[in-house]
N, C-alpha and C. Protein backbone atom coordinates (compact mmCIF):
# COMPACT_ATOMS: atom_id res chain seq x y z
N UNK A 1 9.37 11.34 18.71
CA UNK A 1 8.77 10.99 19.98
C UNK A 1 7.39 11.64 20.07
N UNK A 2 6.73 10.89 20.83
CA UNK A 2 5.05 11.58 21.07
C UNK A 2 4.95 12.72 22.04
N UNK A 3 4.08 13.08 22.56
CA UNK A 3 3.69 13.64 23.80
C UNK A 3 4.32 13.31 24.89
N UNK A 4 4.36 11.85 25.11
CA UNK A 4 4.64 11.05 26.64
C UNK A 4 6.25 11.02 26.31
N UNK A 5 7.10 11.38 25.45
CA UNK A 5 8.33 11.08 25.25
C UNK A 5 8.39 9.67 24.28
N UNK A 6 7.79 9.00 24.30
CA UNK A 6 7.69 7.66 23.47
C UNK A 6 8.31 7.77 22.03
N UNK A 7 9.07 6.93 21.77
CA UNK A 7 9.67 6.46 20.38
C UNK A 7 8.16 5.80 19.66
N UNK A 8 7.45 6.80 18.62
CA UNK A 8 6.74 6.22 17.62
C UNK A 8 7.52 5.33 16.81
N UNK A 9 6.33 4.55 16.67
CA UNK A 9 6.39 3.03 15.69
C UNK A 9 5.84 3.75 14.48
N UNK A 10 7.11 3.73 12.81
CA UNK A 10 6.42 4.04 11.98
C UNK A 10 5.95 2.58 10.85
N UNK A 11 4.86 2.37 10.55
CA UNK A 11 4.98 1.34 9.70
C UNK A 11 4.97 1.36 8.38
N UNK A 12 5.69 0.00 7.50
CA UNK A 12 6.80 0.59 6.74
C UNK A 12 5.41 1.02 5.49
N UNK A 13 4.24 1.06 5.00
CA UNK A 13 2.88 1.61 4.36
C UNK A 13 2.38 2.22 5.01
N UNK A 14 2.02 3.51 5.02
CA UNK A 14 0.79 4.34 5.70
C UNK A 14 -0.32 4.95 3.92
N UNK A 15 -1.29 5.05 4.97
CA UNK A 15 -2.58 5.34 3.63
C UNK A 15 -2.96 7.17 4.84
N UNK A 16 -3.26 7.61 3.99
CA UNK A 16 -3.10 9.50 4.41
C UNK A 16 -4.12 10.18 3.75
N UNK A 17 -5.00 11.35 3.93
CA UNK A 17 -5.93 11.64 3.32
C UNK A 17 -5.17 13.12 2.60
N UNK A 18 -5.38 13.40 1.29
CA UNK A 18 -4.77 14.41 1.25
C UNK A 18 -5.53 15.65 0.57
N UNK A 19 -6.99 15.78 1.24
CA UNK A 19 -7.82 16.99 1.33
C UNK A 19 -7.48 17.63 0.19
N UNK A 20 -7.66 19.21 -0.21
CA UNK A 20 -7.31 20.03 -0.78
C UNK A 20 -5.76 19.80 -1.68
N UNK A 21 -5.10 18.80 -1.35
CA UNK A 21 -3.60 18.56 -2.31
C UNK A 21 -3.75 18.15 -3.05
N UNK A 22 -4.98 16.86 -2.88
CA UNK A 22 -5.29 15.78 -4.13
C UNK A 22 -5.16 16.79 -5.71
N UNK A 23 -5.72 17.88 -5.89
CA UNK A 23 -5.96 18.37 -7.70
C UNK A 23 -3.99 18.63 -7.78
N UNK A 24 -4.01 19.71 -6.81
CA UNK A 24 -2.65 20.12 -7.37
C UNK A 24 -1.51 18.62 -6.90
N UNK A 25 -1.67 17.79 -6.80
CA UNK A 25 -0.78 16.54 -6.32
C UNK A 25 -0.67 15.92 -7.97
N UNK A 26 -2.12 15.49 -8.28
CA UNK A 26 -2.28 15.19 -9.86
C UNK A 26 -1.56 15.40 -10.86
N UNK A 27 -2.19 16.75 -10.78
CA UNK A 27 -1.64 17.30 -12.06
C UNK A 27 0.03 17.45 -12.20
N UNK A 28 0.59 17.83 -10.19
CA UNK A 28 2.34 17.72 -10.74
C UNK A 28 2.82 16.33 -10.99
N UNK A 29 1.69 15.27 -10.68
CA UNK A 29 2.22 13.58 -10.88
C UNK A 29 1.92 13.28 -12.56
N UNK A 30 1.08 14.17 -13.51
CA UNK A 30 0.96 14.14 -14.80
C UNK A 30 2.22 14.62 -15.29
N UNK A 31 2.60 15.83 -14.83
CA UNK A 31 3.38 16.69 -15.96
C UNK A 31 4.87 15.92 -15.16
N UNK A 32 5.04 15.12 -14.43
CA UNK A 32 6.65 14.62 -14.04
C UNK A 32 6.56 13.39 -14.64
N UNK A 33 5.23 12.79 -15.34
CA UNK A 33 4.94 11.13 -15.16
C UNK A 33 5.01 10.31 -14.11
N UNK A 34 4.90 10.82 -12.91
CA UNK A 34 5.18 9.33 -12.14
C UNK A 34 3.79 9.20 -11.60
N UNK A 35 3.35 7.88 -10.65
CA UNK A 35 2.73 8.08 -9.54
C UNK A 35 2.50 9.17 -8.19
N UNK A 36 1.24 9.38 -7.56
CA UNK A 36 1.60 9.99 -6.58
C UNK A 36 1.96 8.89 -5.42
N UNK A 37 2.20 7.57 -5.48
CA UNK A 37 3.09 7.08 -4.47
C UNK A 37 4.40 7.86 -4.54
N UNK A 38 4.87 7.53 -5.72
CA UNK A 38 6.48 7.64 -5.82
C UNK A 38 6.84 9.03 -5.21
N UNK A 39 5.78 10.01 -5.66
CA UNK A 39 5.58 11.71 -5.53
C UNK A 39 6.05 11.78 -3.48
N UNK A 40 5.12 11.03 -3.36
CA UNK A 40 5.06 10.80 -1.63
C UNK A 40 6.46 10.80 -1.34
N UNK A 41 6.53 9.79 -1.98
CA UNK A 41 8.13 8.95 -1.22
C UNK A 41 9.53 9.94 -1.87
N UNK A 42 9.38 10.77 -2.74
CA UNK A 42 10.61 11.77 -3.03
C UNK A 42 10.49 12.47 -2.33
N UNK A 43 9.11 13.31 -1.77
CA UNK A 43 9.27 14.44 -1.13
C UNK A 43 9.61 14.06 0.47
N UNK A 44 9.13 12.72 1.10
CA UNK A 44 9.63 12.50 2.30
C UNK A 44 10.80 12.62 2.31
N UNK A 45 11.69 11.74 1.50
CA UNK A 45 12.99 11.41 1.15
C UNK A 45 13.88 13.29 1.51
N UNK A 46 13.33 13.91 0.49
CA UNK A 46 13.91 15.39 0.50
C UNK A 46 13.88 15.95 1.93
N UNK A 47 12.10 15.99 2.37
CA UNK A 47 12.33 16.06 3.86
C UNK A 47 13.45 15.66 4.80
N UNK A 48 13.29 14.70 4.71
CA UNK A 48 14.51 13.96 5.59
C UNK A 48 15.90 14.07 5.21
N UNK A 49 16.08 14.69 4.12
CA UNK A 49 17.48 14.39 3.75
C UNK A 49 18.09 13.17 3.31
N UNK A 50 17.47 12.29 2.48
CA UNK A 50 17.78 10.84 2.41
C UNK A 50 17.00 10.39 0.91
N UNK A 51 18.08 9.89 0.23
CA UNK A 51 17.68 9.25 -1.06
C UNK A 51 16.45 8.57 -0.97
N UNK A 52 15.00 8.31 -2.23
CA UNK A 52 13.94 7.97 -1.85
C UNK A 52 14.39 6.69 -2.30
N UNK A 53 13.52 5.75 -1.52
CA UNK A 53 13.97 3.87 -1.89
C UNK A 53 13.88 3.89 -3.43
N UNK A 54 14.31 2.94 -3.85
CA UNK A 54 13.89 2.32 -5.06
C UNK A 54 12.90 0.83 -4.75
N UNK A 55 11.31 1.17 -5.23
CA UNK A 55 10.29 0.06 -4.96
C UNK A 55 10.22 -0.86 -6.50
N UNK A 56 9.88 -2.18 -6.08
CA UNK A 56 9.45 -3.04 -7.04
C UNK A 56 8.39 -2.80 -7.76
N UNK A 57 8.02 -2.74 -8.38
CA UNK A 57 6.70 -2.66 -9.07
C UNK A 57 5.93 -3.67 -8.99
N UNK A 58 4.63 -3.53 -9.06
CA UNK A 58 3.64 -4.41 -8.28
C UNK A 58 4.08 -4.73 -6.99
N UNK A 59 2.81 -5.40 -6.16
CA UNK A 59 3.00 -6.30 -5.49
C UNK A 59 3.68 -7.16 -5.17
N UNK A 60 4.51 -7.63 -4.20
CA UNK A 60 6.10 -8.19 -4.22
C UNK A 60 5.66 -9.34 -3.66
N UNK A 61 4.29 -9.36 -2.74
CA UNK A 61 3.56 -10.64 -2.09
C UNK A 61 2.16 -11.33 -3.26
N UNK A 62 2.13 -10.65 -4.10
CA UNK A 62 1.05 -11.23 -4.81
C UNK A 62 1.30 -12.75 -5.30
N UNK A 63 2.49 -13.17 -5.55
CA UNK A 63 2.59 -14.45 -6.57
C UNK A 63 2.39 -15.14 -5.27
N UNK A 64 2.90 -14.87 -4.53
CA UNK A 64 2.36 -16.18 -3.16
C UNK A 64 1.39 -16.18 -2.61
N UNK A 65 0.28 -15.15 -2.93
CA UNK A 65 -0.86 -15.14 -2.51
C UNK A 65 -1.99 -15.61 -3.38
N UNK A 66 -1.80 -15.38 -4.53
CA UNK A 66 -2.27 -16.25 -5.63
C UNK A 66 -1.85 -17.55 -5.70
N UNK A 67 -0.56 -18.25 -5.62
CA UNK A 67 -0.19 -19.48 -5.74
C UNK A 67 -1.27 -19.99 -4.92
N UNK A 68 -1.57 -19.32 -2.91
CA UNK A 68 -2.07 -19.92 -1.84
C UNK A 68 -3.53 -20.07 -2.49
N UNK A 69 -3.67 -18.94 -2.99
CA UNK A 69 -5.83 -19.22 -2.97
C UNK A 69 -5.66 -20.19 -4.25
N UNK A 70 -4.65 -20.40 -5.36
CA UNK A 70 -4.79 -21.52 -6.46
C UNK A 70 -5.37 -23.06 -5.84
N UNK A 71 -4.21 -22.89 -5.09
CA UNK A 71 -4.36 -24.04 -4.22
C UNK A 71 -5.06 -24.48 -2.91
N UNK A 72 -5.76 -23.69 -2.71
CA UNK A 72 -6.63 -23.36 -1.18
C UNK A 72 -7.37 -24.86 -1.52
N UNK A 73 -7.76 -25.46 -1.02
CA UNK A 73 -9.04 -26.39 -1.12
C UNK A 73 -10.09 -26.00 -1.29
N UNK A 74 -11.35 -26.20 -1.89
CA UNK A 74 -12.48 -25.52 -1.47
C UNK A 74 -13.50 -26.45 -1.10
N UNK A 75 -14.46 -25.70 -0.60
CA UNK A 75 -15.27 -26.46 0.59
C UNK A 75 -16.63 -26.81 -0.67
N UNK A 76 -17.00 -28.42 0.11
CA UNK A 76 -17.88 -29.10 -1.05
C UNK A 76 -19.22 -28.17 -0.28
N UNK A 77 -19.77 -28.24 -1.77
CA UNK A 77 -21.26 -27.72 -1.27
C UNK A 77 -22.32 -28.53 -1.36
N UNK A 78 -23.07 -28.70 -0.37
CA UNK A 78 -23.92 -29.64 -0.16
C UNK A 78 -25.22 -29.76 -1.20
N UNK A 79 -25.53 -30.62 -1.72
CA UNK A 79 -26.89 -30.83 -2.71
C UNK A 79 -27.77 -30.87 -2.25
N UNK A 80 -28.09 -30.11 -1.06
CA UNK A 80 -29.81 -30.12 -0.67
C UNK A 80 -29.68 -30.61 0.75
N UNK A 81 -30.70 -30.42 1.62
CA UNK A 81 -30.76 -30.41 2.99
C UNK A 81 -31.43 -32.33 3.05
N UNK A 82 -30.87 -32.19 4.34
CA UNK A 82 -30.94 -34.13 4.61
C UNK A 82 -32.42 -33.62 5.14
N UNK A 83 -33.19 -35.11 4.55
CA UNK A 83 -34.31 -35.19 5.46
C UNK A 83 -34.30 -36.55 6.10
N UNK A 84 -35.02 -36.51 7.17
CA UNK A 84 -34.60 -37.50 8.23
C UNK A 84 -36.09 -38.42 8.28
């Protein structure tokens, strides 16, 4: 809850700045191999007490977003300005 008592809305991606963690974040995401997404999402997980998800790899919306712009129409471009 916030200040006012309010139930925060968490959404299910957040992007976070992580100042001074970024070197030492690295280097423990080198020597474990993973990402520091994944890094994120174990240590929340631990926080909370709760197994971290298991994510898809890549983009799970990309093939339909590529299929859409394959197929987008595109707009004709005109050969030169009309003169009247």
């Amino acid at each position: 809850m916030d200040a006012l008592g309010e139930k925060l809305m968490i959404p299910e991606k957040i992007t976070f700045r992580l100042g001074h963690l970024a070197g030492p974040l690295g280097e423990w995401c080198d020597k474990h191999q993973i990402k520091p997404s994944e890094a994120a999402r174990q240590a929340v997980a631990a926080m909370l007490g709760v197994d971290a998800p298991e994510m898809p790899v890549g983009n799970p919306d990309a093939g339909e977003t590529l299929a859409a712009k394959r197929w987008k129409p595109k707009r004709k471009k005109q050969s030169g300005r009309r003169k009247e």
